[in-house]
PDB file of N, CA and C in Angstrom:
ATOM      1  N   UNK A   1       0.847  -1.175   0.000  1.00  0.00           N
ATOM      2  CA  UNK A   1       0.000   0.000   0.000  1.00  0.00           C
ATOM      3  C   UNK A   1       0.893   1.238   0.000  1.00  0.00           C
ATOM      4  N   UNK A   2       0.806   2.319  -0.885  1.00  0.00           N
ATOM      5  CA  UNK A   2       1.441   3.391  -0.781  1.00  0.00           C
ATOM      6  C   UNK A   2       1.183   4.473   0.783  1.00  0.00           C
ATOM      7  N   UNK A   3       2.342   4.573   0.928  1.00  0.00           N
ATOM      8  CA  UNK A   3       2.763   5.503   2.366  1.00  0.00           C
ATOM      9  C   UNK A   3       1.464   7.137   1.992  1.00  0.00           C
ATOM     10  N   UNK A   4       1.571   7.356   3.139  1.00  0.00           N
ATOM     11  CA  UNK A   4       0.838   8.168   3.795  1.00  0.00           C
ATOM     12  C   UNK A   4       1.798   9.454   3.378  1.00  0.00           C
ATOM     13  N   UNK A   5       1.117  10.920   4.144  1.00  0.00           N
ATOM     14  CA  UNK A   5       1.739  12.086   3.056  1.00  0.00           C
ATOM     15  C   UNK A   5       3.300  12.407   4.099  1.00  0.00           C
ATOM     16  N   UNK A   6       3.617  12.634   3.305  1.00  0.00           N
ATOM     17  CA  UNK A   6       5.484  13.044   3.291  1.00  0.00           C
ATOM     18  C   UNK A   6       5.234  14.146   4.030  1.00  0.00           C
ATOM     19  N   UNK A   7       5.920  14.411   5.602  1.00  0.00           N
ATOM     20  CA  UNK A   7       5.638  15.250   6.525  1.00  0.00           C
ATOM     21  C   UNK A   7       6.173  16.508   6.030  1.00  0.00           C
ATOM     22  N   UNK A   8       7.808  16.504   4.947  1.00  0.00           N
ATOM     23  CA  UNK A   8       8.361  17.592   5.501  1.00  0.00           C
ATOM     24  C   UNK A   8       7.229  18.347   4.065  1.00  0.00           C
ATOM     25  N   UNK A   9       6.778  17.488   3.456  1.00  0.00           N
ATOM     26  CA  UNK A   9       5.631  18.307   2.290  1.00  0.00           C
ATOM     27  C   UNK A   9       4.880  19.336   2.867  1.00  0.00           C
ATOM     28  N   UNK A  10       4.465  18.754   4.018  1.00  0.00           N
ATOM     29  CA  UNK A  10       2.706  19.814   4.366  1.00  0.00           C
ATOM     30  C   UNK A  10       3.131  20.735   5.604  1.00  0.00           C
ATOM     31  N   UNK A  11       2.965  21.742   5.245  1.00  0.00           N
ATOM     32  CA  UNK A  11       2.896  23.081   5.659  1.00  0.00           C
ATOM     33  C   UNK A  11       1.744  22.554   7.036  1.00  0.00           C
ATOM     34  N   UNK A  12       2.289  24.015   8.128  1.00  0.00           N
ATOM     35  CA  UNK A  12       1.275  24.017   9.130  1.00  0.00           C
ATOM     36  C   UNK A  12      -0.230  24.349   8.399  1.00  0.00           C
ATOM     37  N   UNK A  13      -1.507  24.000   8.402  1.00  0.00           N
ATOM     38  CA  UNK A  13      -2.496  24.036   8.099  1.00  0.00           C
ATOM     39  C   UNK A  13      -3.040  24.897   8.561  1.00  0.00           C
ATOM     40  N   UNK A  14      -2.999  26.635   7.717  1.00  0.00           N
ATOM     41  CA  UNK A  14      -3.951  27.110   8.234  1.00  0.00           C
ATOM     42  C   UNK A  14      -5.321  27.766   8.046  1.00  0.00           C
ATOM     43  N   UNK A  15      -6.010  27.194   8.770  1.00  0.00           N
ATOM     44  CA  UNK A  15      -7.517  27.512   8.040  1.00  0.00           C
ATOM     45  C   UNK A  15      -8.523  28.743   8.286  1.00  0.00           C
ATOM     46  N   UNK A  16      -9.120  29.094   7.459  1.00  0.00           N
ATOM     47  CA  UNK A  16      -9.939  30.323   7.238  1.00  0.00           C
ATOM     48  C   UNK A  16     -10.861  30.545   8.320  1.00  0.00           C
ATOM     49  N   UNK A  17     -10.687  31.861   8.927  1.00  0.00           N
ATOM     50  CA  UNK A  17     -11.464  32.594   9.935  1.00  0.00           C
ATOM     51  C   UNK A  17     -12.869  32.518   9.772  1.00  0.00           C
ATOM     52  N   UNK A  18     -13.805  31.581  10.736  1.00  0.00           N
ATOM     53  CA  UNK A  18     -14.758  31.145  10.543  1.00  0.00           C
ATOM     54  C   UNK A  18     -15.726  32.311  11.946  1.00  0.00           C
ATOM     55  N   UNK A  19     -16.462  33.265  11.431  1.00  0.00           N
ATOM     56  CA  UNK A  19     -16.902  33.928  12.204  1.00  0.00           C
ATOM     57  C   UNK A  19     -17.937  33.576  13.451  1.00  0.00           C
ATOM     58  N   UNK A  20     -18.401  33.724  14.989  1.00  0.00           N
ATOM     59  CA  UNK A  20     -19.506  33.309  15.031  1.00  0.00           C
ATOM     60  C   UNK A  20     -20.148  34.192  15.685  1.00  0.00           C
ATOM     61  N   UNK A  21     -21.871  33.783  15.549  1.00  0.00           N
ATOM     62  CA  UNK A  21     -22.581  34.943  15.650  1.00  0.00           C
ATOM     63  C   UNK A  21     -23.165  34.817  17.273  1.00  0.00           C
ATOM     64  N   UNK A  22     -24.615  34.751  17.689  1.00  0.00           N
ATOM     65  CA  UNK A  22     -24.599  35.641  18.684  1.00  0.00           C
ATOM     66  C   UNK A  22     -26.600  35.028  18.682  1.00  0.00           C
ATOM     67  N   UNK A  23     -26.581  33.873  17.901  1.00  0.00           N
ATOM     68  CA  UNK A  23     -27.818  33.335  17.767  1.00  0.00           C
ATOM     69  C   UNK A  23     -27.835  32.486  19.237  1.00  0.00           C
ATOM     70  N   UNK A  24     -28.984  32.335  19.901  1.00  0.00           N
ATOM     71  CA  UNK A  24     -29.115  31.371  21.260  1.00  0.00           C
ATOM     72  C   UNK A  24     -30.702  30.997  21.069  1.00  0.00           C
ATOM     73  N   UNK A  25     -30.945  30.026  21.254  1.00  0.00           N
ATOM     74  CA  UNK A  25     -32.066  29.108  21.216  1.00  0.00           C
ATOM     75  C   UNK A  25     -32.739  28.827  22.828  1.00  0.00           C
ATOM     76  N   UNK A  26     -33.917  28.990  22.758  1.00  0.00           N
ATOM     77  CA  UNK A  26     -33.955  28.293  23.991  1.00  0.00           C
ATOM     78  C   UNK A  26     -35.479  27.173  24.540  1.00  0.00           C
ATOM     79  N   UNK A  27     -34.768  26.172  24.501  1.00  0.00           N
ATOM     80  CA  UNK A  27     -35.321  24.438  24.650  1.00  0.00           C
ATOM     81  C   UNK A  27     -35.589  24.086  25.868  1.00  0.00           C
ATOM     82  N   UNK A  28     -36.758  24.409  26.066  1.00  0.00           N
ATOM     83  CA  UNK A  28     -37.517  23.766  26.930  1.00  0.00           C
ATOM     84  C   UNK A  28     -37.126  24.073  28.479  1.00  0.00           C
ATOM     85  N   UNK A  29     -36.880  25.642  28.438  1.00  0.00           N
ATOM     86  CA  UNK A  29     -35.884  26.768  29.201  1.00  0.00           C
ATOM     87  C   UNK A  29     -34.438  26.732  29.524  1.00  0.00           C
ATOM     88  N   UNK A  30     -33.989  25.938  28.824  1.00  0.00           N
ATOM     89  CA  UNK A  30     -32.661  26.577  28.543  1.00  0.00           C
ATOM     90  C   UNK A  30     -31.643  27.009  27.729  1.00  0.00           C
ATOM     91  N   UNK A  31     -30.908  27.991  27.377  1.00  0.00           N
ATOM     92  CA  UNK A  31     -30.604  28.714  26.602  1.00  0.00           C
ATOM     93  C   UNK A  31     -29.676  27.920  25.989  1.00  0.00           C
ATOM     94  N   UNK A  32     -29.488  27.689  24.507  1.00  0.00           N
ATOM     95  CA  UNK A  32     -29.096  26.870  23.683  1.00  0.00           C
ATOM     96  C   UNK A  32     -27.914  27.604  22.621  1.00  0.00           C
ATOM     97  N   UNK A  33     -26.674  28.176  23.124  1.00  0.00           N
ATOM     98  CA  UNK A  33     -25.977  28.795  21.861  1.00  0.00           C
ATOM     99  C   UNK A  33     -25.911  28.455  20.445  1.00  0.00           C
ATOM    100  N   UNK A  34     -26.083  28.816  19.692  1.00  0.00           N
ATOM    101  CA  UNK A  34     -25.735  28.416  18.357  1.00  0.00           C
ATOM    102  C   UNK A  34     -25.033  29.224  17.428  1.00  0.00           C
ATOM    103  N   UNK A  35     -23.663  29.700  17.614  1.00  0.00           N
ATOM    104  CA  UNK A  35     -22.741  30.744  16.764  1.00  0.00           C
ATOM    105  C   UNK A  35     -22.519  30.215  15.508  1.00  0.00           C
ATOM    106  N   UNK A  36     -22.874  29.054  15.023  1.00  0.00           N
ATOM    107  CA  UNK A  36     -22.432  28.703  13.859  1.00  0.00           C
ATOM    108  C   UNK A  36     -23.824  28.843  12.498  1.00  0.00           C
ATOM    109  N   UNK A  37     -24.869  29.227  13.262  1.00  0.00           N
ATOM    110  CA  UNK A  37     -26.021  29.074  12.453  1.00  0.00           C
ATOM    111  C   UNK A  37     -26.015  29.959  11.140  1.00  0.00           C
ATOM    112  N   UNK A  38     -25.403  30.975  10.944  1.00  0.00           N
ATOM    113  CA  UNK A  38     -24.932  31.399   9.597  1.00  0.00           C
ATOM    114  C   UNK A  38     -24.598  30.619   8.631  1.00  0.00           C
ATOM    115  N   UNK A  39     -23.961  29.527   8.872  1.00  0.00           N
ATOM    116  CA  UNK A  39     -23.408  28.263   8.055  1.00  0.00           C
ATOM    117  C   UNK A  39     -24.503  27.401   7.479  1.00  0.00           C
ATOM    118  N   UNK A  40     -25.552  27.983   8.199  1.00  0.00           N
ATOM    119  CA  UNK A  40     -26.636  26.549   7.499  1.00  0.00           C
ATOM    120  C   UNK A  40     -27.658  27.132   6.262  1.00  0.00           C
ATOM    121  N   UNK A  41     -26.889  28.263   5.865  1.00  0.00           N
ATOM    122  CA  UNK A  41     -27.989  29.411   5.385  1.00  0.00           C
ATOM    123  C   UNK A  41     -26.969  28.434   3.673  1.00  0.00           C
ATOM    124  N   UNK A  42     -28.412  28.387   2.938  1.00  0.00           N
ATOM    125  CA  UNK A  42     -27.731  28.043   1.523  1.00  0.00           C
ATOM    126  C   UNK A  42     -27.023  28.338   0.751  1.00  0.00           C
ATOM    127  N   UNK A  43     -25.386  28.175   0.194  1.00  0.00           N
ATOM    128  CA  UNK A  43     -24.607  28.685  -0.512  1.00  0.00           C
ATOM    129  C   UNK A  43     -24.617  29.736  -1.353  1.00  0.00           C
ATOM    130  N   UNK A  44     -25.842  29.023  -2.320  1.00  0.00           N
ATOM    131  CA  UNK A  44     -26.785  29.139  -3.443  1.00  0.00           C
ATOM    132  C   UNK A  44     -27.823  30.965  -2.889  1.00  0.00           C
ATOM    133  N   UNK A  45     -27.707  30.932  -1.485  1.00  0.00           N
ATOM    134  CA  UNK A  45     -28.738  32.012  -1.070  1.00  0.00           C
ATOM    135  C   UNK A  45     -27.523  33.119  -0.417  1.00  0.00           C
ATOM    136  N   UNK A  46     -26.104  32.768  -0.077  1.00  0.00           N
ATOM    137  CA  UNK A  46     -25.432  33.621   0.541  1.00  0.00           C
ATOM    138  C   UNK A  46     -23.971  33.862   0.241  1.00  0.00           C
ATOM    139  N   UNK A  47     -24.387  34.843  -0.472  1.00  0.00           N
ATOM    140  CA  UNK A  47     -22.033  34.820  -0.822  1.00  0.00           C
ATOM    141  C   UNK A  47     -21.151  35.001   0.955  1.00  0.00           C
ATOM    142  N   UNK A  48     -21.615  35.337   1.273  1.00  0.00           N
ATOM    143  CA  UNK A  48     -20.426  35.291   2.840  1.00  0.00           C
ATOM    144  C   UNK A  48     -20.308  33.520   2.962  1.00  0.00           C
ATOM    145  N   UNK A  49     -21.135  32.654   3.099  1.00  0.00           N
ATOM    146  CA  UNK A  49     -21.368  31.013   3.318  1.00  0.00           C
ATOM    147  C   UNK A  49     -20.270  30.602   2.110  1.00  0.00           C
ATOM    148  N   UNK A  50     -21.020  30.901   0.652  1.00  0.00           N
ATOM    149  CA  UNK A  50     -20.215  30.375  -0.670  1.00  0.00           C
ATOM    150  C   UNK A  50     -18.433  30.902  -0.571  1.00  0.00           C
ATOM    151  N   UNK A  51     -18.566  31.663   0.131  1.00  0.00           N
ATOM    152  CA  UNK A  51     -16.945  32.903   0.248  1.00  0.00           C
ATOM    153  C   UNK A  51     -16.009  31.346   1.248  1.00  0.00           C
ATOM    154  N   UNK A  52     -16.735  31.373   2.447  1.00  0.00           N
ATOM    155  CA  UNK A  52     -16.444  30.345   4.258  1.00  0.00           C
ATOM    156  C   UNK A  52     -15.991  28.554   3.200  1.00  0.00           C
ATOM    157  N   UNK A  53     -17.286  28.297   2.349  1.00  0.00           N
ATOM    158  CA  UNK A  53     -17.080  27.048   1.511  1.00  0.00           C
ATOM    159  C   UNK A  53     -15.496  26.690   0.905  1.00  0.00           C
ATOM    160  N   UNK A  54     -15.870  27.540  -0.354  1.00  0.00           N
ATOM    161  CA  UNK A  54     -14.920  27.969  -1.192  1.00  0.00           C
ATOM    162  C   UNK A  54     -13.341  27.962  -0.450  1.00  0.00           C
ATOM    163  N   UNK A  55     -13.051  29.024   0.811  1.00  0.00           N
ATOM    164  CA  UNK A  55     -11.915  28.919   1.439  1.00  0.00           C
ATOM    165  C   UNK A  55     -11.552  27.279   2.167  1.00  0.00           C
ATOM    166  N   UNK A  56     -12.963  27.255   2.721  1.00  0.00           N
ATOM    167  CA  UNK A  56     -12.704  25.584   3.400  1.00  0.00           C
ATOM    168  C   UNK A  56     -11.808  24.645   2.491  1.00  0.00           C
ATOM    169  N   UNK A  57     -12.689  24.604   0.817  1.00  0.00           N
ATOM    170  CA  UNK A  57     -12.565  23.730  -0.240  1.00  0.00           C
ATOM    171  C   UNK A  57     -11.078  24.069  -0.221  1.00  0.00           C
ATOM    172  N   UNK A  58     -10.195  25.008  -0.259  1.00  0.00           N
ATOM    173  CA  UNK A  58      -8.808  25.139  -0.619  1.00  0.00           C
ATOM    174  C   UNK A  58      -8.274  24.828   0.127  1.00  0.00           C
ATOM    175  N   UNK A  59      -8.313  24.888   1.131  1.00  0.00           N
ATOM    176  CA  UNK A  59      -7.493  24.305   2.358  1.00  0.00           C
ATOM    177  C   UNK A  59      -7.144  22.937   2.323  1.00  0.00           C
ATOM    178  N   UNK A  60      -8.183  22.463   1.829  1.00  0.00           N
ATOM    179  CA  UNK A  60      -8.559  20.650   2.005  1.00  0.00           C
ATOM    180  C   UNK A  60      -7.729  20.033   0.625  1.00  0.00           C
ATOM    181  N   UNK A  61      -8.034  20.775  -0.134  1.00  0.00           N
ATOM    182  CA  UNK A  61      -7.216  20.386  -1.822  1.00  0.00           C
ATOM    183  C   UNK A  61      -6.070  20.640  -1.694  1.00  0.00           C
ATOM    184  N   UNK A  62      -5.246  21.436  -1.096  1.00  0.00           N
ATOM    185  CA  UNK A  62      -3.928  22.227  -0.753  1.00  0.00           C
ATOM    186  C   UNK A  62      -3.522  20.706   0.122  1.00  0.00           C
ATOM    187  N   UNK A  63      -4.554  20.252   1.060  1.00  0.00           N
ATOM    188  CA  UNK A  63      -3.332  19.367   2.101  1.00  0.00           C
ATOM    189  C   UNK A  63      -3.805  18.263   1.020  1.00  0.00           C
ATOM    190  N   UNK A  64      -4.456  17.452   0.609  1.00  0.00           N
ATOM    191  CA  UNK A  64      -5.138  16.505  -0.161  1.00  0.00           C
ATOM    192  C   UNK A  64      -3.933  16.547  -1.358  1.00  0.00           C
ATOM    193  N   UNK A  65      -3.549  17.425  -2.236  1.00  0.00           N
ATOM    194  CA  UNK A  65      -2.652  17.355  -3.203  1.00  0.00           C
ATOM    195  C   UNK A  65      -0.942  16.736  -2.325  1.00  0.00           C
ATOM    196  N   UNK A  66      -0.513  16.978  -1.379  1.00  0.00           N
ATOM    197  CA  UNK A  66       0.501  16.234  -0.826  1.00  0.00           C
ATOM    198  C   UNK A  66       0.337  14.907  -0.249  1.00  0.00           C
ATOM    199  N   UNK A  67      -0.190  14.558  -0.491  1.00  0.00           N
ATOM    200  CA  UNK A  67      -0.836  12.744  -0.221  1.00  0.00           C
ATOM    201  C   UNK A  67       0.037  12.078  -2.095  1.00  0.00           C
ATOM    202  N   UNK A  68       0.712  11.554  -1.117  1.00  0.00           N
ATOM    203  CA  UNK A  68       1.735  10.664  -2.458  1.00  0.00           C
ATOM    204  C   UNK A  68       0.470   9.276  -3.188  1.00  0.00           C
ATOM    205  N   UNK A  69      -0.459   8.838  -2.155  1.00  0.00           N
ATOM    206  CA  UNK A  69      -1.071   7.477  -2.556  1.00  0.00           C
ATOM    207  C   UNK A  69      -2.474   8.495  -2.651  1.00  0.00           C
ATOM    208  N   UNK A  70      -3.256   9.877  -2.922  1.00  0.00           N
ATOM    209  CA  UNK A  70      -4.291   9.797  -3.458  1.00  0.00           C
ATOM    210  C   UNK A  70      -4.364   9.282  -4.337  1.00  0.00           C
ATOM    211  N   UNK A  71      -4.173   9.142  -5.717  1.00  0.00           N
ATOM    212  CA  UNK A  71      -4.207   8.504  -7.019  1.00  0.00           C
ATOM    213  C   UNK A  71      -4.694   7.170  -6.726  1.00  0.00           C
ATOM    214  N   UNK A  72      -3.551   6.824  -6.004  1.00  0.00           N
ATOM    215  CA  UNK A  72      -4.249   5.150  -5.924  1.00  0.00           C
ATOM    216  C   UNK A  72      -5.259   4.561  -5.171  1.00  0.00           C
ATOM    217  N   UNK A  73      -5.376   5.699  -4.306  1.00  0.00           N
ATOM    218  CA  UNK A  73      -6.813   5.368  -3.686  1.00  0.00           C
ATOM    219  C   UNK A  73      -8.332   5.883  -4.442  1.00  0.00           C
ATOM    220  N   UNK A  74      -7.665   7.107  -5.288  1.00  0.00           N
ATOM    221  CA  UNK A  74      -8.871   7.339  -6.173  1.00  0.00           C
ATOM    222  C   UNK A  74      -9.102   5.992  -7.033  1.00  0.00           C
ATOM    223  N   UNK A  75      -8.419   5.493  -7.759  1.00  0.00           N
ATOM    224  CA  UNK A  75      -8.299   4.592  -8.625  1.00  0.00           C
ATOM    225  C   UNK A  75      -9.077   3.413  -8.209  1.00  0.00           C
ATOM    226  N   UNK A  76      -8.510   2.876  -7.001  1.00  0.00           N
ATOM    227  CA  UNK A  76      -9.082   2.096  -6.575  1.00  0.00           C
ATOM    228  C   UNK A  76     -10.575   1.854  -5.760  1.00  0.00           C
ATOM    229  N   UNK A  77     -11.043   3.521  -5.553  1.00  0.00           N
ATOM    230  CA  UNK A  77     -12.302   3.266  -5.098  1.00  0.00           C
ATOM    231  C   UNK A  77     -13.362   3.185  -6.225  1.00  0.00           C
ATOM    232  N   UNK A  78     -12.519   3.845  -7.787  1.00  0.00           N
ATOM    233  CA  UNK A  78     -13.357   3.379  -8.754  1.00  0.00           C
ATOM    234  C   UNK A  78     -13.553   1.688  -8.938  1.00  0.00           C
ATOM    235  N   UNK A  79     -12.602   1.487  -9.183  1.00  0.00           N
ATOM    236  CA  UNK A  79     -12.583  -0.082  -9.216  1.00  0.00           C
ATOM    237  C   UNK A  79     -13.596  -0.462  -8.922  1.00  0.00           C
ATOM    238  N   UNK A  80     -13.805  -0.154  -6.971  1.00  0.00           N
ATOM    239  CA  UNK A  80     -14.720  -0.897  -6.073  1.00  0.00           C
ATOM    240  C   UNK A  80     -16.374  -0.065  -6.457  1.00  0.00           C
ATOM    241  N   UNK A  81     -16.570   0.793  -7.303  1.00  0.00           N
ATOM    242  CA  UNK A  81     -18.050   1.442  -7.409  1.00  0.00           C
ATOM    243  C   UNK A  81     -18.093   1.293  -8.998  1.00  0.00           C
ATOM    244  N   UNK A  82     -17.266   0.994  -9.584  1.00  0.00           N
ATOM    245  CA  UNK A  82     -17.840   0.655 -10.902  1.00  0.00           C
ATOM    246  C   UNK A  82     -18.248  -0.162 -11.377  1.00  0.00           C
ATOM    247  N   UNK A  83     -19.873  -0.369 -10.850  1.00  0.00           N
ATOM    248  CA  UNK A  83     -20.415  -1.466 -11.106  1.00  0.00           C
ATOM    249  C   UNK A  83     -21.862  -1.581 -11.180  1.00  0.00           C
ATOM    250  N   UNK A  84     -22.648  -1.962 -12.883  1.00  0.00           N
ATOM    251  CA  UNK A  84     -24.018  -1.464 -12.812  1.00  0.00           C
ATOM    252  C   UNK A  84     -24.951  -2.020 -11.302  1.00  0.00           C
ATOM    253  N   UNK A  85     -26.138  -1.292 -11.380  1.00  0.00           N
ATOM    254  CA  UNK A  85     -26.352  -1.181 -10.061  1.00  0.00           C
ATOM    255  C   UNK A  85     -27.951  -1.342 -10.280  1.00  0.00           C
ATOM    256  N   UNK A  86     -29.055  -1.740  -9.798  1.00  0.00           N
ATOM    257  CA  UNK A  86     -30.498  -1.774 -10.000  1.00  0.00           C
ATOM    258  C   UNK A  86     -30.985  -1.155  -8.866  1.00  0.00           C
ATOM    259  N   UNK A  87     -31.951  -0.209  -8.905  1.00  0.00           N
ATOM    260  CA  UNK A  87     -33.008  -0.442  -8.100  1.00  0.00           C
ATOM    261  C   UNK A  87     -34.071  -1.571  -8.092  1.00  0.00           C
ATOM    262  N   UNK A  88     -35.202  -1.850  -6.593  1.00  0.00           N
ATOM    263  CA  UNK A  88     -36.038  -2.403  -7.049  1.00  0.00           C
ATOM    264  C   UNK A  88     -37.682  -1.872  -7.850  1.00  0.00           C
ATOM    265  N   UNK A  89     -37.951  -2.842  -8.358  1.00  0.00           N
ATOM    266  CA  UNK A  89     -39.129  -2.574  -9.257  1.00  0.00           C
ATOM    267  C   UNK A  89     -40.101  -1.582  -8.243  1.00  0.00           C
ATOM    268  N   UNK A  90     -41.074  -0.715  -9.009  1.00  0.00           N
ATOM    269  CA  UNK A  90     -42.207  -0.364  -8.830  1.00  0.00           C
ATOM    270  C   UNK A  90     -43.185  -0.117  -9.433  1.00  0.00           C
ATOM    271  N   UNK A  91     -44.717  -0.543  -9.405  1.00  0.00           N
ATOM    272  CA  UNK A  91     -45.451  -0.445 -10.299  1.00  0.00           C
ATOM    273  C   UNK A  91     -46.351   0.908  -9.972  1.00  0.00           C
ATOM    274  N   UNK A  92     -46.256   1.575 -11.185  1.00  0.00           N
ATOM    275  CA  UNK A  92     -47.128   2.725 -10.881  1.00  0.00           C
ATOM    276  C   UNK A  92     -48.145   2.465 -12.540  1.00  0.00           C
ATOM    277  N   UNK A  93     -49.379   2.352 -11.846  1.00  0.00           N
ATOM    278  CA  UNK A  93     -50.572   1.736 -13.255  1.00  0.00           C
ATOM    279  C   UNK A  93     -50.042   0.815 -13.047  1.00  0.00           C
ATOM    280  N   UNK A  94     -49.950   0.405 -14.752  1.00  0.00           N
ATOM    281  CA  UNK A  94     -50.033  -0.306 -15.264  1.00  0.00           C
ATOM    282  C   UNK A  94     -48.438  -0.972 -15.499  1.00  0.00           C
ATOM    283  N   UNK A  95     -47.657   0.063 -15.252  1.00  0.00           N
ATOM    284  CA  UNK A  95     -46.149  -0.287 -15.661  1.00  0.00           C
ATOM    285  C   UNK A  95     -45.431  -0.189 -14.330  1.00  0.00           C
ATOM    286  N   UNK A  96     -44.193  -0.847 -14.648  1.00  0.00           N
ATOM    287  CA  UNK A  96     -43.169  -0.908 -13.503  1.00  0.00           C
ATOM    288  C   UNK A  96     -41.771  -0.344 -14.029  1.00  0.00           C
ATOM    289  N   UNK A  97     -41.171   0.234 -12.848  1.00  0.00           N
ATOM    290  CA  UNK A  97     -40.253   1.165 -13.278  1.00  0.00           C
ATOM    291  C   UNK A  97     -39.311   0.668 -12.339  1.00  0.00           C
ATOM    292  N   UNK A  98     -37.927   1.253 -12.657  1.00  0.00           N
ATOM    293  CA  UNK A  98     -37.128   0.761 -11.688  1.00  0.00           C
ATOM    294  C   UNK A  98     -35.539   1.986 -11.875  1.00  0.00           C
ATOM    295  N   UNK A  99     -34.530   1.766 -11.089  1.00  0.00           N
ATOM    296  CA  UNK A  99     -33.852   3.087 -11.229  1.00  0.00           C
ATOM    297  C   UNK A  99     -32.455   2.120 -11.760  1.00  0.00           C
ATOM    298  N   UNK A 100     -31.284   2.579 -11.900  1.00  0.00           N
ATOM    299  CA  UNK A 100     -30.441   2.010 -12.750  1.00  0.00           C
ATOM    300  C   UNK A 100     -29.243   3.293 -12.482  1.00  0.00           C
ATOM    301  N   UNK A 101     -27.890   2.331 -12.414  1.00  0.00           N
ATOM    302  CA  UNK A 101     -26.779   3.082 -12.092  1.00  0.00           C
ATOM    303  C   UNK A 101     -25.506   2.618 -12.951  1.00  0.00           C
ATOM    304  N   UNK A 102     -25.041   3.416 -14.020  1.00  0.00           N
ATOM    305  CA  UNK A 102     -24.130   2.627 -14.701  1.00  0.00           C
ATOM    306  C   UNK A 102     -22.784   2.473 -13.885  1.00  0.00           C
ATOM    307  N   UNK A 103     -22.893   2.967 -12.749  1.00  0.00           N
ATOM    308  CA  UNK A 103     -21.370   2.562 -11.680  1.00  0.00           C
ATOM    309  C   UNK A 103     -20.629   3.752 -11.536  1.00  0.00           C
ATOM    310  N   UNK A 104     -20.779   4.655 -12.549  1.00  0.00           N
ATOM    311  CA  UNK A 104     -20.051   6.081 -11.538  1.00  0.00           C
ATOM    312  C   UNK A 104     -21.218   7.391 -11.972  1.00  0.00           C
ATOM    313  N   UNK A 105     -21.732   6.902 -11.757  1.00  0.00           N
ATOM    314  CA  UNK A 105     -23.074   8.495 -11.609  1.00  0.00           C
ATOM    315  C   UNK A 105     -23.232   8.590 -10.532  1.00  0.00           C
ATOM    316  N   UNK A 106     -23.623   9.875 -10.037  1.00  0.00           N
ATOM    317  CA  UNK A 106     -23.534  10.323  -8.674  1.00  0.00           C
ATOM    318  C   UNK A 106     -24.867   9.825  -7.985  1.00  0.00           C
ATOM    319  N   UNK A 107     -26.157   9.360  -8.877  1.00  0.00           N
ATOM    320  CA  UNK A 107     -27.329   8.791  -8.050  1.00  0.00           C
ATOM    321  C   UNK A 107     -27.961   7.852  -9.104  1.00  0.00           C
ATOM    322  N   UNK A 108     -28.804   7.033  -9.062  1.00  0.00           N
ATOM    323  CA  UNK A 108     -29.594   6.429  -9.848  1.00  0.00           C
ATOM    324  C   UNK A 108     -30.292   7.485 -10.549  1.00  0.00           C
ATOM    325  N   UNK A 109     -30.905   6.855 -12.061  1.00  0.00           N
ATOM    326  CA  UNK A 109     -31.566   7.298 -12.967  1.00  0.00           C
ATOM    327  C   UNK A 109     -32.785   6.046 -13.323  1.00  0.00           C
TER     328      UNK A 109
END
């Protein structure tokens, strides 16, 4: 099995200033912090979230690219998922339908 990532490769890891807010909940009387609830707001609905993502995503690809055996673990998890795939039947009327995976699509069709 190929070795794990080459220490003197990876830099101290440092990751993007994740703000928190000042939201508190409170369950069944007691007060419930939640500073991270900005984060759950949809990418798609918030550039500050898509901005927090985006930085996360680089961080992770930055340490992920010094891994000597990704390749072969990518490789090999194709191996292990490339493989047609069935759902089971369902009849709606008169006909039956069923879902189908040619082995690397991200969901049945």
């Amino acid at each position: 099995m190929p070795a794990g990532p080459d220490e003197s490769n990876v830099a101290r890891i440092e990751y993007p200033v994740t703000r928190s807010g000042d939201v508190v909940d409170t369950w069944h009387g007691v007060e419930v912090p939640d500073p991270y609830r900005w984060l759950e707001t949809d990418v798609r609905e918030s550039d500050e979230v898509a901005a927090w993502v985006e930085a996360q995503n680089e961080v992770t690809e930055t340490y992920l690219e010094t891994l000597e055996s990704r390749e072969y673990f990518s490789e090999r998890l194709a191996e292990l998922w490339n493989y047609e795939r069935f759902g089971l039947p369902v009849k709606r009327g008169e006909k039956y339908f069923f879902t189908r995976n040619d082995g690397l699509q991200n969901q049945a069709v």
